[in-house]
Protein backbone atom coordinates (compact mmCIF):
# COMPACT_ATOMS: atom_id res chain seq x y z
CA UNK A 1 -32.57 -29.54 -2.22
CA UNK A 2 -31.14 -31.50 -5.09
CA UNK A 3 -27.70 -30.27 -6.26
CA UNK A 4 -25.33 -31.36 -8.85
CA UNK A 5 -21.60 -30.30 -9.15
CA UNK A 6 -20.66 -30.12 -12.37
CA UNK A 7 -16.50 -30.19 -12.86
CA UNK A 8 -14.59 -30.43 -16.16
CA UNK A 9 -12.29 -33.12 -14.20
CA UNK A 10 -9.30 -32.59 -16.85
CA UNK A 11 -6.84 -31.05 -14.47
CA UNK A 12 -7.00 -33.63 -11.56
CA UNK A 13 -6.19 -35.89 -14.25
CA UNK A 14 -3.21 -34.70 -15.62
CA UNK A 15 -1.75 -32.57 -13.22
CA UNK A 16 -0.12 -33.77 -10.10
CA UNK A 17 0.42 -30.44 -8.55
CA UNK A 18 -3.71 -30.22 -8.81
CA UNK A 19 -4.27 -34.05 -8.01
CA UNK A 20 -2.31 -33.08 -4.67
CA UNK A 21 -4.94 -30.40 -3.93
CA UNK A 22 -7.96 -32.04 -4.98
CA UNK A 23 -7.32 -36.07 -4.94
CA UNK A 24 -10.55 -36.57 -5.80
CA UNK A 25 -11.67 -33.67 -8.31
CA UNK A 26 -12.78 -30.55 -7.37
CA UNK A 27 -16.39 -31.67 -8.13
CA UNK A 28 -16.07 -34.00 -4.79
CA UNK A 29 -14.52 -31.62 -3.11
CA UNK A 30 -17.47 -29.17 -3.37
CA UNK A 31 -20.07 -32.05 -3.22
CA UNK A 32 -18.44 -32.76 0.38
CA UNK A 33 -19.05 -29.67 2.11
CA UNK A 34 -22.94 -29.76 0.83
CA UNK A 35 -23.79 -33.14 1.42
CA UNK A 36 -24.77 -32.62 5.32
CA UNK A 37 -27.92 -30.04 3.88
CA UNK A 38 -28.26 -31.31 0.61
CA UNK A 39 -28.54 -34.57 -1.29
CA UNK A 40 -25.82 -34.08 -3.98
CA UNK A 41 -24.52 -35.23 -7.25
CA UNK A 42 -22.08 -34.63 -9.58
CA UNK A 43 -21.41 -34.91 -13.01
CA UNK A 44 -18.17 -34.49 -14.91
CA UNK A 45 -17.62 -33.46 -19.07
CA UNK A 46 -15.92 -36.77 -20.46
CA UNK A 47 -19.56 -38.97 -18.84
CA UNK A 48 -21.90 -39.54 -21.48
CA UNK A 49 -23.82 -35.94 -22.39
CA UNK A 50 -21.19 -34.93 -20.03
CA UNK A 51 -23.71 -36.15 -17.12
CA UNK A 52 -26.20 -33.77 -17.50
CA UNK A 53 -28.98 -35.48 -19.23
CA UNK A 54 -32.15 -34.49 -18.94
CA UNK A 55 -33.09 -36.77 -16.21
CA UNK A 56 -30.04 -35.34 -14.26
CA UNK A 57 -31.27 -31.57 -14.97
CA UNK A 58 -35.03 -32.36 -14.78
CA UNK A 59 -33.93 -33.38 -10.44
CA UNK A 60 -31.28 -30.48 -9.97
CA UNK A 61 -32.64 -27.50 -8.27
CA UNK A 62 -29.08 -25.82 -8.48
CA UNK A 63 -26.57 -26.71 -10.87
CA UNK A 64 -22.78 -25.79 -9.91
CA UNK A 65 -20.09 -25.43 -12.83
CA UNK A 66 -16.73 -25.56 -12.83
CA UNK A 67 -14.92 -25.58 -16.01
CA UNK A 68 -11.34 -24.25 -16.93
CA UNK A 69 -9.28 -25.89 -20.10
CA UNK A 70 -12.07 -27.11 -21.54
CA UNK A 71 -15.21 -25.64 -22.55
CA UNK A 72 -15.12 -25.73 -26.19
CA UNK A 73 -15.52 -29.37 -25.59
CA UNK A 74 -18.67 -28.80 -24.02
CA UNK A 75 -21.43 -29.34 -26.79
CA UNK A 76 -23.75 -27.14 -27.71
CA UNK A 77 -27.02 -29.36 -27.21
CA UNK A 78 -26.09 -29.54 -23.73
CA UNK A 79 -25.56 -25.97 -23.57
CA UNK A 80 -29.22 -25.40 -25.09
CA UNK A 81 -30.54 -27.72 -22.33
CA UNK A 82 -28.95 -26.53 -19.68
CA UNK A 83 -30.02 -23.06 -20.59
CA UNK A 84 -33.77 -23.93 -20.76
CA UNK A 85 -33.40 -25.31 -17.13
CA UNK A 86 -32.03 -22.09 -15.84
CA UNK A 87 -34.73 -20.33 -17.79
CA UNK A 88 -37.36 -22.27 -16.54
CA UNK A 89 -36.39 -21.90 -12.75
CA UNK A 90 -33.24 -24.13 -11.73
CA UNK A 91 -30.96 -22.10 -10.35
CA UNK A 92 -26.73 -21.55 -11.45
CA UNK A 93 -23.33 -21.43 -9.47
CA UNK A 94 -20.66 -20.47 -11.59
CA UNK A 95 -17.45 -20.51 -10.09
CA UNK A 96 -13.98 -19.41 -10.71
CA UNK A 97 -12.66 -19.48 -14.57
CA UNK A 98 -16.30 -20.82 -15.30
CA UNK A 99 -16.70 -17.38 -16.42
CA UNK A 100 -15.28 -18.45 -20.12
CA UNK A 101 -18.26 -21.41 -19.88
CA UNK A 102 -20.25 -21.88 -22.76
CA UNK A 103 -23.15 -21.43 -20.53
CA UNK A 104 -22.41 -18.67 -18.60
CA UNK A 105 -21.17 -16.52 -21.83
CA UNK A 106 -24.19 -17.02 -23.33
CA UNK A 107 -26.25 -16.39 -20.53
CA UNK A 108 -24.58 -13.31 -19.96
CA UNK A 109 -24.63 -12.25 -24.17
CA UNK A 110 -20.85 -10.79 -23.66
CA UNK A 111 -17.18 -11.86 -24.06
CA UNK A 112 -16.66 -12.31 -20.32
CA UNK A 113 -13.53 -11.31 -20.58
CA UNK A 114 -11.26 -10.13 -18.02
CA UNK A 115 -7.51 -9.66 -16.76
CA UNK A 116 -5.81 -12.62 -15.17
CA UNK A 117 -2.58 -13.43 -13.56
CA UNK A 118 -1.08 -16.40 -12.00
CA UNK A 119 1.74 -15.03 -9.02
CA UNK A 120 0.44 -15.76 -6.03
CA UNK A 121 -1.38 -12.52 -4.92
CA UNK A 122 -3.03 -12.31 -1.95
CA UNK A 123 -6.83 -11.79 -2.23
CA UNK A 124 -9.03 -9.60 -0.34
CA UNK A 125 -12.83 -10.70 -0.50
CA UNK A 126 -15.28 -7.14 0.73
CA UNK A 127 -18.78 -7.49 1.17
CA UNK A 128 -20.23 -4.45 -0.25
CA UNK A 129 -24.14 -5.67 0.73
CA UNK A 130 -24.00 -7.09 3.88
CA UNK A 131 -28.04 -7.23 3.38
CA UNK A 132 -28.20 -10.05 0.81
CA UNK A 133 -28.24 -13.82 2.48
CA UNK A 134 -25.41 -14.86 0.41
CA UNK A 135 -23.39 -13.16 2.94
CA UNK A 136 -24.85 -14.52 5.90
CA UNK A 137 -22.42 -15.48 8.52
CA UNK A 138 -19.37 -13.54 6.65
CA UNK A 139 -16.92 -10.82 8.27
CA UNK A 140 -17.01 -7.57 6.34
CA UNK A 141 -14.31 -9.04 4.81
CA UNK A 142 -12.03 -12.05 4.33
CA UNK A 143 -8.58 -12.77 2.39
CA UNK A 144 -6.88 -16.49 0.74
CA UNK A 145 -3.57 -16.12 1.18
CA UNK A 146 -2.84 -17.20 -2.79
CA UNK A 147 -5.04 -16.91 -5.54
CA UNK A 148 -5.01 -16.45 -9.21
CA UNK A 149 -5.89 -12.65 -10.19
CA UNK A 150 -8.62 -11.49 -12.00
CA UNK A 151 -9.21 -8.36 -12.51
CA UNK A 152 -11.15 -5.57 -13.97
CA UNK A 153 -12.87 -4.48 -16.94
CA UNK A 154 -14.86 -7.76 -16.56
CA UNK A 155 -17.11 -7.97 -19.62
CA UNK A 156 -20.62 -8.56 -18.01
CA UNK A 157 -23.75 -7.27 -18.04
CA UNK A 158 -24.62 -5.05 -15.22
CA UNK A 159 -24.77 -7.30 -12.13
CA UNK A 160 -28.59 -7.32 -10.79
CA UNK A 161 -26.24 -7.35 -7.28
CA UNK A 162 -23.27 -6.89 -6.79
CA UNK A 163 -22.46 -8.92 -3.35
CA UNK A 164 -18.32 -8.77 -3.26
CA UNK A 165 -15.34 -7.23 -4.08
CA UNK A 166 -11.82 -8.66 -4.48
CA UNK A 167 -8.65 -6.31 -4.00
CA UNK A 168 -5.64 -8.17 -5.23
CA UNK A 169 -1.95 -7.71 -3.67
CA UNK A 170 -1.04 -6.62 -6.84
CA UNK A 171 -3.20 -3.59 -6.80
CA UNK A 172 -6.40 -4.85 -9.40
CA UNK A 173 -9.96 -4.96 -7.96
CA UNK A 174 -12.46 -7.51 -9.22
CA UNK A 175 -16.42 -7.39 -9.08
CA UNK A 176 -16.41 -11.05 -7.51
CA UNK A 177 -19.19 -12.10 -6.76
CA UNK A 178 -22.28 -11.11 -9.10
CA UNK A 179 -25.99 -12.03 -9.16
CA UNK A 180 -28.04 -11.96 -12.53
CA UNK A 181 -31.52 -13.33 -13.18
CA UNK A 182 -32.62 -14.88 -16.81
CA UNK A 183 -36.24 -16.64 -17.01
CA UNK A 184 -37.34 -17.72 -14.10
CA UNK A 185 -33.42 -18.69 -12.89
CA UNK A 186 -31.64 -17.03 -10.64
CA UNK A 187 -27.54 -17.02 -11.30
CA UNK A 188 -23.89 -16.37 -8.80
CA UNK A 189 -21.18 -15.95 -10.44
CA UNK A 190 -18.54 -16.48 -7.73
CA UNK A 191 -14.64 -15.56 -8.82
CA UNK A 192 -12.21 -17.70 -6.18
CA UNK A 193 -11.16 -21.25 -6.74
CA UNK A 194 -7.99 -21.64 -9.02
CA UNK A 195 -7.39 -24.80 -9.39
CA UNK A 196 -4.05 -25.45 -7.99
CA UNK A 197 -4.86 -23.36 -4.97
CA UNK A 198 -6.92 -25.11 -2.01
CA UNK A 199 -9.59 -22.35 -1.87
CA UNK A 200 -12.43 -24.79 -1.76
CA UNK A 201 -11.51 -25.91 1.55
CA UNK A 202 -11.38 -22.11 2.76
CA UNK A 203 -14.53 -22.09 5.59
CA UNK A 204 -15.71 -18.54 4.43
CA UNK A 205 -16.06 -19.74 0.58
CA UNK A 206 -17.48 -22.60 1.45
CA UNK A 207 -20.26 -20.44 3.52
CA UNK A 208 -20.66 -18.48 0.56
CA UNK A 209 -21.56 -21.52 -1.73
CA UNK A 210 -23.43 -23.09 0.95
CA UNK A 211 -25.37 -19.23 1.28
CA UNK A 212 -25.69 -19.02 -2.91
CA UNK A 213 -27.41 -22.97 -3.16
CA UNK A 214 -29.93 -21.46 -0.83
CA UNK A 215 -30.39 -18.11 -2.58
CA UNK A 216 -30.59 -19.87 -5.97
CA UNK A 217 -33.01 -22.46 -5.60
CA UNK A 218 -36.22 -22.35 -7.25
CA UNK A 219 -39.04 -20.02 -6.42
CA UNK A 220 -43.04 -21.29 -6.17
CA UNK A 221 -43.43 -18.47 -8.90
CA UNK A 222 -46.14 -18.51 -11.81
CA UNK A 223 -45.28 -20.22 -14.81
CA UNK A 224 -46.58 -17.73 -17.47
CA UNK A 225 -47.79 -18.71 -20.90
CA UNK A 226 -46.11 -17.14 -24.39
CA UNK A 227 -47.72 -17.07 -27.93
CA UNK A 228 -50.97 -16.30 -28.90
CA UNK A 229 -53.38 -16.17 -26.69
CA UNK A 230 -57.22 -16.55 -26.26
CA UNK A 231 -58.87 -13.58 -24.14
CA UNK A 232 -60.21 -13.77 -20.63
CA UNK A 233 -62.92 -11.74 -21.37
CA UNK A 234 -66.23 -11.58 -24.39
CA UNK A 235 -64.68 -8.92 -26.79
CA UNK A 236 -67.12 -7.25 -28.75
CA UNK A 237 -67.08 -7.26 -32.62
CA UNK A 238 -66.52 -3.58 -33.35
C-alpha cells in the first residue's frame, strides 16, 4: 500500500525536550516502522499545500495525521480535499491530539472535546473486541509507563467500534481507540502518542498502527452515482 504520514513538525523544531525524543519528527518516526510493508511518504504543514496536493492524495491509500499546536494553520482547501479523499475511499489514522484536527472535527460534526492532563500517569490500553484485526497480535491489554491523560466525556459521534479502552493512573477512562466510516472511507482514531513521550517506539502501538493501515485501506467497493438519474427500465406514460 501507499501511505503518507502527515506531522505538523512544529514541536521537533522548537522544542529540545521533543527533538530528544523524536530527532527526526515524529512523521519519520512513524514512517520507519511501516516502511518494511509499505512504501511510505510523508508530508509535513509548513511544505507547500502542506504536502498534500492532490497528486500526493490521489497515490495515498491511508493518510496518517498528526497535528498538535497547530491546526488552525491548516487551510481549509486542504481540509476540503482531504475530506473528498476519505469520502471517496482513502482511508484515515488519526492519532493522539489529532483529535482537535480540522479534519477529523469535521469529519466527526462535533467539538471533539475532551479532558486532558499532562503528569505523567500511567496508561492502561484494554481491548474490549479482541475480534476486530486492529488488535491482532495484542495482549488483552498493555500499559506506557507515561502518557498525557485524556479522558472522558469525549465529544464524538458514536464510535461504529469501539476497539480500546485507556484507564489512567489518575483514575479517568478514555474510549481510545475508535472506528467511524464516512463515504466510502474508513477512519481510527487512535489516542496515545504525546509528543514528548516516546510512545511511538512502544512495539504494541506500533502493531496497532501497523494493524489500522491494513484495516483502513481501500475496499474494491461500487462507486455509486448521485443526482438525477435516467431509469433502467421503459416507464410507461400514465
Amino acid at each position: 500500500m501507499k501511505v503518507t504520514v502527515w506531522n505538523e513538525y512544529r514541536h521537533e523544531q522548537e522544542n529540545e525536550e521533543v527533538r530528544q525524543v523524536y530527532p527526526k519528527g515524529i512523521h519519520q518516526a512513524i514512517a520507519q516502522f511501516l516502511t518494511d510493508e509499505h512504501k511510505v511518504t510523508t508530508a509535513t504543514l509548513d511544505q507547500p499545500e502542506h504536502g498534500l496536493t492532490e497528486s500526493v492524495l490521489a497515490q495515498t491509500d491511508v493518510l496518517i495525521w498528526w497535528g498538535h499546536k497547530a491546526h488552525d494553520e491548516v487551510d481549509d482547501a486542504i481540509v476540503d480535499r482531504v475530506k473528498a479523499h476519505v469520502l471517496n475511499g482513502m482511508g484515515l489514522i488519526v492519532l493522539h491530539s489529532g483529535h482537535f484536527s480540522k479534519i477529523f472535527k469535521t469529519l466527526m460534526g462535533t467539538t471533539c472535546d475532551l479532558k486532558w492532563r499532562e503528569a505523567d500517569d500511567r496508561e492502561r490500553l484494554w481491548v474490549i473486541d479482541p475480534t476486530h484485526p486492529i488488535t491482532t497480535g495484542l495482549p488483552s491489554y498493555f500499559e506506557l509507563d507515561k502518557e498525557e491523560m485524556y479522558g472522558e466525556h469525549f465529544d464524538i459521534p458514536a464510535p461504529d467500534e469501539t476497539i480500546f479502552i485507556s484507564w489512567f493512573e489518575g483514575g479517568e477512562v478514555f474510549r481510545s481507540g475508535a472506528t467511524f466510516k464516512r463515504g466510502n472511507g474508513k477512519i481510527f482514531y487512535f489516542r496515545p502518542g504525546h509528543e514528548t513521550y516516546p510512545t511511538y517506539y512502544n512495539n504494541y502501538v506500533q502493531q496497532v498502527i501497523r494493524n489500522a493501515v491494513k484495516w483502513a485501506q481501500p475496499q474494491a467497493t461500487p462507486k455509486h452515482d448521485y443526482g438525477n438519474a435516467q431509469p433502467l427500465e421503459h416507464i410507461t406514460k400514465k
